[in-house]
PDB file of N, CA and C in Angstrom:
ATOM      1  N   UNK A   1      73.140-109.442  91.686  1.00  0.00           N
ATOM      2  CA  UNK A   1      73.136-110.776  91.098  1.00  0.00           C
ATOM      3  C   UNK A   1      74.454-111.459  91.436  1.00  0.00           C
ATOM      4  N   UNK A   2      74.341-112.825  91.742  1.00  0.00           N
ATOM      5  CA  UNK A   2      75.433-113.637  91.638  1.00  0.00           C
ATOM      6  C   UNK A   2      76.714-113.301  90.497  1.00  0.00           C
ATOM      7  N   UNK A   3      77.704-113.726  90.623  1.00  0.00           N
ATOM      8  CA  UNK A   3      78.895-113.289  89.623  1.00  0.00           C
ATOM      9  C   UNK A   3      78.789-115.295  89.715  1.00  0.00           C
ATOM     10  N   UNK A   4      78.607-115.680  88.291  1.00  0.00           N
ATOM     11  CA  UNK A   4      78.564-116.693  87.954  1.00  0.00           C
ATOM     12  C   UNK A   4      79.032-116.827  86.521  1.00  0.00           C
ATOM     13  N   UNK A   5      79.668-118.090  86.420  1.00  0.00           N
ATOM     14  CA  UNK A   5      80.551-117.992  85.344  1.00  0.00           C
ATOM     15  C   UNK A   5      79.684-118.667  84.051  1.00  0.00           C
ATOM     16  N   UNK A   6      80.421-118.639  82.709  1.00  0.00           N
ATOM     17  CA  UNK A   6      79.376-119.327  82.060  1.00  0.00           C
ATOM     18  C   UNK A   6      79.185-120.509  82.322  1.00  0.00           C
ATOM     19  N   UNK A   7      80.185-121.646  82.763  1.00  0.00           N
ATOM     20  CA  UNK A   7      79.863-123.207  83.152  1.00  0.00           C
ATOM     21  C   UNK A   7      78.543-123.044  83.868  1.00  0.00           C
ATOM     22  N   UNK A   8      78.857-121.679  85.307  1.00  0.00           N
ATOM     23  CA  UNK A   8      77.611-122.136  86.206  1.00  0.00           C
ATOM     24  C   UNK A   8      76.131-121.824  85.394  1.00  0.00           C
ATOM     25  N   UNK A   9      76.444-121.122  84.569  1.00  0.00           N
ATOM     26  CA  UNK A   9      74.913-120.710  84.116  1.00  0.00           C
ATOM     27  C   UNK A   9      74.257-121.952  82.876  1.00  0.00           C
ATOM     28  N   UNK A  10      75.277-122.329  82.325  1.00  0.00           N
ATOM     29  CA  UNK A  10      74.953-123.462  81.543  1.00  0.00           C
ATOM     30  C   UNK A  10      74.610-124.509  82.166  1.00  0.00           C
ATOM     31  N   UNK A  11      75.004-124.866  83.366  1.00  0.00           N
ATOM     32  CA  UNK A  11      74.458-126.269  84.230  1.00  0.00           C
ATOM     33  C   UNK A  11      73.070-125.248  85.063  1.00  0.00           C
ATOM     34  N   UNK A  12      73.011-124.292  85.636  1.00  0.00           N
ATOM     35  CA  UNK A  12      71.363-123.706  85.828  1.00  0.00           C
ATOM     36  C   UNK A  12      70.534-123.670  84.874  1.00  0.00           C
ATOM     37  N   UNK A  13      71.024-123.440  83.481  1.00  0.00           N
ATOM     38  CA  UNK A  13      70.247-123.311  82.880  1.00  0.00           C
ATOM     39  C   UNK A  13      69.457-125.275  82.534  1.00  0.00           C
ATOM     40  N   UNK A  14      70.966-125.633  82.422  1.00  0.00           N
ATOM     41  CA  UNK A  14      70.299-127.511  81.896  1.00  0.00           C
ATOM     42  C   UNK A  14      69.134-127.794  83.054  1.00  0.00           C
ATOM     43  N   UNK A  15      69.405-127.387  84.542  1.00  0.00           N
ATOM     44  CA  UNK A  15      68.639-128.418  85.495  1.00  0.00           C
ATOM     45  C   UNK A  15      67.372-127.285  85.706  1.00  0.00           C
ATOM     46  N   UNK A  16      67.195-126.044  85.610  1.00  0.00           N
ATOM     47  CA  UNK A  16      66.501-125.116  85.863  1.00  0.00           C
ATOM     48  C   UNK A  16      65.548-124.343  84.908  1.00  0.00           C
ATOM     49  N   UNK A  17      65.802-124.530  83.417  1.00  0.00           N
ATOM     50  CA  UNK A  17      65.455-123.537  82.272  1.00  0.00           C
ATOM     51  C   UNK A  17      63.622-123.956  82.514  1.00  0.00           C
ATOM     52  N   UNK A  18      63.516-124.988  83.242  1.00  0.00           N
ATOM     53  CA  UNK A  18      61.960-125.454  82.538  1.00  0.00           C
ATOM     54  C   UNK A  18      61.119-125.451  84.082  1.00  0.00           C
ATOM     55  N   UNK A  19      61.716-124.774  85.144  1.00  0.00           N
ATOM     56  CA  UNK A  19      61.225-124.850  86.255  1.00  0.00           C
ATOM     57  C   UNK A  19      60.759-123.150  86.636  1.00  0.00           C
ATOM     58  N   UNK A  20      59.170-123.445  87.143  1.00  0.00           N
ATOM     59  CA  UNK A  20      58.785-121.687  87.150  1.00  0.00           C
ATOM     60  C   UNK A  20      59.040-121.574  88.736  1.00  0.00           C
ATOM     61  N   UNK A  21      59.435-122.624  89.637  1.00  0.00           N
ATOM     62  CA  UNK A  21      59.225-121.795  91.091  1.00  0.00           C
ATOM     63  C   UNK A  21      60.619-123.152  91.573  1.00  0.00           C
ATOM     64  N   UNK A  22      60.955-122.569  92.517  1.00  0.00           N
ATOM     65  CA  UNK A  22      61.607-123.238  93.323  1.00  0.00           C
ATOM     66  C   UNK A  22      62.263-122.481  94.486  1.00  0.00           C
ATOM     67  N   UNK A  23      63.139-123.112  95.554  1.00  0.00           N
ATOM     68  CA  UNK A  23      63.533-122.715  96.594  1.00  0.00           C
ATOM     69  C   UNK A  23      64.662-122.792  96.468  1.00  0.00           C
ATOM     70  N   UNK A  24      65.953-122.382  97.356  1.00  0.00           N
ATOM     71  CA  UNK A  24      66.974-122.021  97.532  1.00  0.00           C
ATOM     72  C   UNK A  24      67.405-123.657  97.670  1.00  0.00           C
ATOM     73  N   UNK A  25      66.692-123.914  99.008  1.00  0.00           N
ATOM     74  CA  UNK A  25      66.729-125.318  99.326  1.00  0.00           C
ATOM     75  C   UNK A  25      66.850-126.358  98.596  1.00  0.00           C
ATOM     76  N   UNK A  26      66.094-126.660  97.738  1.00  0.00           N
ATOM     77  CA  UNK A  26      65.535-127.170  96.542  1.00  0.00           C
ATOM     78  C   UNK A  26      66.430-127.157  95.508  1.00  0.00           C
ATOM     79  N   UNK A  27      67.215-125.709  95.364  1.00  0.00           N
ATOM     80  CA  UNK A  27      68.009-125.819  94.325  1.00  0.00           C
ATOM     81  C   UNK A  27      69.179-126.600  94.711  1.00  0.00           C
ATOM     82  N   UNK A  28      69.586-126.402  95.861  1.00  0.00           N
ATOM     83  CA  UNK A  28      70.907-126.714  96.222  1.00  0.00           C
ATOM     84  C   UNK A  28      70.274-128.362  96.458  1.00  0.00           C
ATOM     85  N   UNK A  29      69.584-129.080  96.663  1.00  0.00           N
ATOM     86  CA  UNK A  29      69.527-130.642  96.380  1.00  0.00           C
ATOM     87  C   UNK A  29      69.520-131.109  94.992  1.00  0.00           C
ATOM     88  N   UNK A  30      68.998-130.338  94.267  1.00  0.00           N
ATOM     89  CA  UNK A  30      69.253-130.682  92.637  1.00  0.00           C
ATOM     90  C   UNK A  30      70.561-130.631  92.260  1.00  0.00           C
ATOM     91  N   UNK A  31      71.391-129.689  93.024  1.00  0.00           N
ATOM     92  CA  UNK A  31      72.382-129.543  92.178  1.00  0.00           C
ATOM     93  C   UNK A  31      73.464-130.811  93.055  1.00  0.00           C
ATOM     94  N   UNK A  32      73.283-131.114  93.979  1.00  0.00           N
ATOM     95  CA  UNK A  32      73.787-132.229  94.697  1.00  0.00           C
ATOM     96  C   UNK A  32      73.247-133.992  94.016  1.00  0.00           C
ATOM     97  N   UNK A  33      72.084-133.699  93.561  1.00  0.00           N
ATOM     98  CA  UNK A  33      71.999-134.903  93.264  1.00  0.00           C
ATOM     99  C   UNK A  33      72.446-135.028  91.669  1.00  0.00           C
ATOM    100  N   UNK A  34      72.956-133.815  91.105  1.00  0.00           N
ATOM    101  CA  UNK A  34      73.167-133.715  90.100  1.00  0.00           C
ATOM    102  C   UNK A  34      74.973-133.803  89.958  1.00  0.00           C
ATOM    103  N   UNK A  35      75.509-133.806  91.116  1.00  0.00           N
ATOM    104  CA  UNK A  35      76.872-134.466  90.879  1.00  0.00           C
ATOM    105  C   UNK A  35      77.164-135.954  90.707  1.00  0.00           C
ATOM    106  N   UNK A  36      78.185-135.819  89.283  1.00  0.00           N
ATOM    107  CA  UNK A  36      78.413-137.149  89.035  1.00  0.00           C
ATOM    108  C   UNK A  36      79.603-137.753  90.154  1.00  0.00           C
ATOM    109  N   UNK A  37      79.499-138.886  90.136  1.00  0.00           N
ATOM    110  CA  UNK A  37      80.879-139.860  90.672  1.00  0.00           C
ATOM    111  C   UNK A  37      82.119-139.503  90.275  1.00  0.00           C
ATOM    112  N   UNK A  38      83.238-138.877  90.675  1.00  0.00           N
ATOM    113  CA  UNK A  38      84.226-138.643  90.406  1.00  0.00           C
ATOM    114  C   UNK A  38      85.265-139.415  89.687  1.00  0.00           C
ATOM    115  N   UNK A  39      84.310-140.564  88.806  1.00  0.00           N
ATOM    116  CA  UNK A  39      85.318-141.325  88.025  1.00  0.00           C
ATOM    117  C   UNK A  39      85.900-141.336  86.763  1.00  0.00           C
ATOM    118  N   UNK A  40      85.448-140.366  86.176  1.00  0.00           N
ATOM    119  CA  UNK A  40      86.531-139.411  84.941  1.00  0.00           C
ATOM    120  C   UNK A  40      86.571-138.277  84.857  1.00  0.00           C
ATOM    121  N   UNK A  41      87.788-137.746  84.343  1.00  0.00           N
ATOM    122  CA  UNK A  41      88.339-136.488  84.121  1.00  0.00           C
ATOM    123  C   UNK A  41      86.624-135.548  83.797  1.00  0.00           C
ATOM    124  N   UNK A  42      86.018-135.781  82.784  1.00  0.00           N
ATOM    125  CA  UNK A  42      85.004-134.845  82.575  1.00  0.00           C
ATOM    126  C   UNK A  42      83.715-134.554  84.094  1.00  0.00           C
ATOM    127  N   UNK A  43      83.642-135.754  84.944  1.00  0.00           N
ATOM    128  CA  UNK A  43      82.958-135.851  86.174  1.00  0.00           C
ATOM    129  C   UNK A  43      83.690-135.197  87.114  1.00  0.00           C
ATOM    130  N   UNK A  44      84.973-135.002  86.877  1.00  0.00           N
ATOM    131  CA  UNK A  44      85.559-134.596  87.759  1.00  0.00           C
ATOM    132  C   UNK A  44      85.620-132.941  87.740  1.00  0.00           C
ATOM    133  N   UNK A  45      85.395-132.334  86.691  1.00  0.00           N
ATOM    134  CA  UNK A  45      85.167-131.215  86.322  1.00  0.00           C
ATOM    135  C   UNK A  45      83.768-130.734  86.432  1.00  0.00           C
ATOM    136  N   UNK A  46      82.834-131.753  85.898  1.00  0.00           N
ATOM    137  CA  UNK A  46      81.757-131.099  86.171  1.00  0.00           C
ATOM    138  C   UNK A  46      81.568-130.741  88.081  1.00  0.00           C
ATOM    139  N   UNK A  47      82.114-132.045  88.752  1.00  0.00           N
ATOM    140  CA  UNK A  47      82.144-131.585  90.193  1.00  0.00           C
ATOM    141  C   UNK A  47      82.886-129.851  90.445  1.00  0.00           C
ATOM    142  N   UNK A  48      84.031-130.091  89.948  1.00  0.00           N
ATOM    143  CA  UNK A  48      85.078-128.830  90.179  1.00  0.00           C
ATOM    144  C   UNK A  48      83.880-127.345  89.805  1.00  0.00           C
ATOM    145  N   UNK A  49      83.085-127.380  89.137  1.00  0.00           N
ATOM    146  CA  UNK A  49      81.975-126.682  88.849  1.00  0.00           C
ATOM    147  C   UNK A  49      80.954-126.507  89.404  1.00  0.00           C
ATOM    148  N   UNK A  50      80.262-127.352  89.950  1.00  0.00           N
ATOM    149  CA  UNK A  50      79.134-127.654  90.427  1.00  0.00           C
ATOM    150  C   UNK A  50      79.458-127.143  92.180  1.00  0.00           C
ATOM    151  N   UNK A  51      80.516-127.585  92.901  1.00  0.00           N
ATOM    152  CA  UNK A  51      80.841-127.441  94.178  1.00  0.00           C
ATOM    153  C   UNK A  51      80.634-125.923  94.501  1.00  0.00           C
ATOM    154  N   UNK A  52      81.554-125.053  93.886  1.00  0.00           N
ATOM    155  CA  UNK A  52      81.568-123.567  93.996  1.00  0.00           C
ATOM    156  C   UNK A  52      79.777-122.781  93.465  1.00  0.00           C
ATOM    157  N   UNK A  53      79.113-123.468  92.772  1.00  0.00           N
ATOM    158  CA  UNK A  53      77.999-122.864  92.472  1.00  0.00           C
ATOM    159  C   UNK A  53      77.268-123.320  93.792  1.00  0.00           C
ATOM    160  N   UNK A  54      77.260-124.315  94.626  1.00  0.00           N
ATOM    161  CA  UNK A  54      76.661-124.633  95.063  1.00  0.00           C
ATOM    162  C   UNK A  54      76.764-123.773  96.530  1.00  0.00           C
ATOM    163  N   UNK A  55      77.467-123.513  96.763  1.00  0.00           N
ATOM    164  CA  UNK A  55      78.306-122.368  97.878  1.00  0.00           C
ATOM    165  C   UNK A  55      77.917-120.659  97.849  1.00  0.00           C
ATOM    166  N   UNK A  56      77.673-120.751  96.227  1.00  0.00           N
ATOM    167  CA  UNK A  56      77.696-119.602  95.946  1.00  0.00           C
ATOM    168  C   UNK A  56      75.748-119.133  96.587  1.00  0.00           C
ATOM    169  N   UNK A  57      75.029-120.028  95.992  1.00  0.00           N
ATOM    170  CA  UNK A  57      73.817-120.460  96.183  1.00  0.00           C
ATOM    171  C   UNK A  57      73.421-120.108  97.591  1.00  0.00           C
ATOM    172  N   UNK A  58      74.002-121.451  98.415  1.00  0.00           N
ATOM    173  CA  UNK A  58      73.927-121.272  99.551  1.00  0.00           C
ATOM    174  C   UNK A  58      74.162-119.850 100.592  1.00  0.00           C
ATOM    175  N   UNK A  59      75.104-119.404 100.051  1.00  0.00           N
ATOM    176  CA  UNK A  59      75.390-117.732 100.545  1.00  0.00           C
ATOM    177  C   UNK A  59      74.947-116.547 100.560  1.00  0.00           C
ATOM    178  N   UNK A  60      73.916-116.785  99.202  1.00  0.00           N
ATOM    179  CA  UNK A  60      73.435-115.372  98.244  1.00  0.00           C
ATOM    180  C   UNK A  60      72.122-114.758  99.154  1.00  0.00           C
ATOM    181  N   UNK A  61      72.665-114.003  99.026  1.00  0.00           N
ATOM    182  CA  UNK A  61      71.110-113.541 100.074  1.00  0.00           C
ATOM    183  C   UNK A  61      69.695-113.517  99.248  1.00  0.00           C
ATOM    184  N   UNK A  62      68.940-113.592  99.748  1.00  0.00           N
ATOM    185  CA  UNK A  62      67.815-113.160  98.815  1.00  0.00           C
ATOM    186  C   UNK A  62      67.521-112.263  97.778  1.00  0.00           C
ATOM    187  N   UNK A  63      67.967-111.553  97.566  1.00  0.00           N
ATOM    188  CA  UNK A  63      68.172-110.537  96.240  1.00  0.00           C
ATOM    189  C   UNK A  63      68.515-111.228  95.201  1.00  0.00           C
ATOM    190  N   UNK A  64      69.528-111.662  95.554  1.00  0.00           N
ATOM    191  CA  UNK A  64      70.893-112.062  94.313  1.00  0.00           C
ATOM    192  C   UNK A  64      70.091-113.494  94.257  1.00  0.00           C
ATOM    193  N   UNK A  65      69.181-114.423  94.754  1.00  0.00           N
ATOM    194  CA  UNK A  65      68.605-115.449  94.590  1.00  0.00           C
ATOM    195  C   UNK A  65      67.541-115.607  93.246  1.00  0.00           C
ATOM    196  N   UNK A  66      66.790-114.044  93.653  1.00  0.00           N
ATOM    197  CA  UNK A  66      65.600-113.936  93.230  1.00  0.00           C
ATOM    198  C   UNK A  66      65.664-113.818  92.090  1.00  0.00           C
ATOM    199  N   UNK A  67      66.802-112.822  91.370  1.00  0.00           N
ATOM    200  CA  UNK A  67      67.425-112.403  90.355  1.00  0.00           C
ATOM    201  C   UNK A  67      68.138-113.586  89.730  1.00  0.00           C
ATOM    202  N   UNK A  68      68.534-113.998  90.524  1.00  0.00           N
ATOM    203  CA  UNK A  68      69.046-115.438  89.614  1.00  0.00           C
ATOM    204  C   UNK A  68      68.297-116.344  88.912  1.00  0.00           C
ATOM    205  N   UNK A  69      66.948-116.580  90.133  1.00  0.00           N
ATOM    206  CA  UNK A  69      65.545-117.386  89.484  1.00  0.00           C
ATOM    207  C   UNK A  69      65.059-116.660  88.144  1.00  0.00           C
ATOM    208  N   UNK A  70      65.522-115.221  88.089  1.00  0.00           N
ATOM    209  CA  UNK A  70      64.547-114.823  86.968  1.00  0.00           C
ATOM    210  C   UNK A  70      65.147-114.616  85.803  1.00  0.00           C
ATOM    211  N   UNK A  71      66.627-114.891  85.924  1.00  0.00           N
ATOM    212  CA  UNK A  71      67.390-114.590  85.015  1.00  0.00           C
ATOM    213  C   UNK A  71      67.682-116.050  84.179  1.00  0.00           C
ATOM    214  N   UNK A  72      67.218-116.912  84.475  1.00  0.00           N
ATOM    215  CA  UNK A  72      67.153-118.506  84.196  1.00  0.00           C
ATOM    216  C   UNK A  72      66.357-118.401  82.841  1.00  0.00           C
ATOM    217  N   UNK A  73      66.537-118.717  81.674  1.00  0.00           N
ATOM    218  CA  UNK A  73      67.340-119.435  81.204  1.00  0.00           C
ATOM    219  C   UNK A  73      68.616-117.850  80.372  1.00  0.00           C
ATOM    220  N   UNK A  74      70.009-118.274  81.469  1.00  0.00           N
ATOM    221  CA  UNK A  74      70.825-117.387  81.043  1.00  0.00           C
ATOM    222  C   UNK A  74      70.973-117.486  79.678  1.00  0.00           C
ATOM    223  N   UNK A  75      71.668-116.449  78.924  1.00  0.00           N
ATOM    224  CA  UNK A  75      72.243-116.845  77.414  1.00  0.00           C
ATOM    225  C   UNK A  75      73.490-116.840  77.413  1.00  0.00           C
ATOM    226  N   UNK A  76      73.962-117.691  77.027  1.00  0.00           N
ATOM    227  CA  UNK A  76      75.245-118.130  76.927  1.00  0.00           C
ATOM    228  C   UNK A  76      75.756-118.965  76.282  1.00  0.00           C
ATOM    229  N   UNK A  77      75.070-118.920  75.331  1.00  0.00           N
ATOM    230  CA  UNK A  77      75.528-119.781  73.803  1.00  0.00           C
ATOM    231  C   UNK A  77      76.180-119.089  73.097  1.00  0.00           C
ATOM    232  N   UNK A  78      76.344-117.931  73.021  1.00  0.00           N
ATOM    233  CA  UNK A  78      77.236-116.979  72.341  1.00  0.00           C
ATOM    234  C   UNK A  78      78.303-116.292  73.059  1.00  0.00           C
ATOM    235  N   UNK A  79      78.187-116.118  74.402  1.00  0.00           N
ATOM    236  CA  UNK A  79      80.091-116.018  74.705  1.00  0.00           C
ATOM    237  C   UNK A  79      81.131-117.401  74.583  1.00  0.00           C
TER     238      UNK A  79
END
């Protein structure tokens, strides 16, 4: 599995928790169209977040993909 932090699993979980299939491909345009404009401190963070997941994504081989799809919706309301 991906080594993903809780930010990244909390933004997979917001754009992903309600989706049963998708592609690698697919994910990585959601999460692109899901960056805000870099015009405040909090946009600017969510980018600082979003960039490295998106890399991470792109890299993961199929294993660590599949496992990620199934591990959606992470828990992470309690760390």
């Amino acid at each position: 599995m991906l080594n993903l932090t809780d930010e990244e699993k909390k933004i997979l979980n917001t754009l992903f928790k309600d989706v049963r299939y998708t592609t690698r491909n697919q994910m990585i345009y959601i999460l692109y169209a899901a960056k805000p404009e870099p015009t405040t401190p909090d946009a600017k963070y969510i980018n600082l977040v979003i960039n490295p997941l998106i890399k991470k994504i792109y890299y993961a081989d199929r294993k660590d993909m599949e496992e990620v799809f199934d591990a959606i919706p992470f828990d992470v309301e309690n760390n």
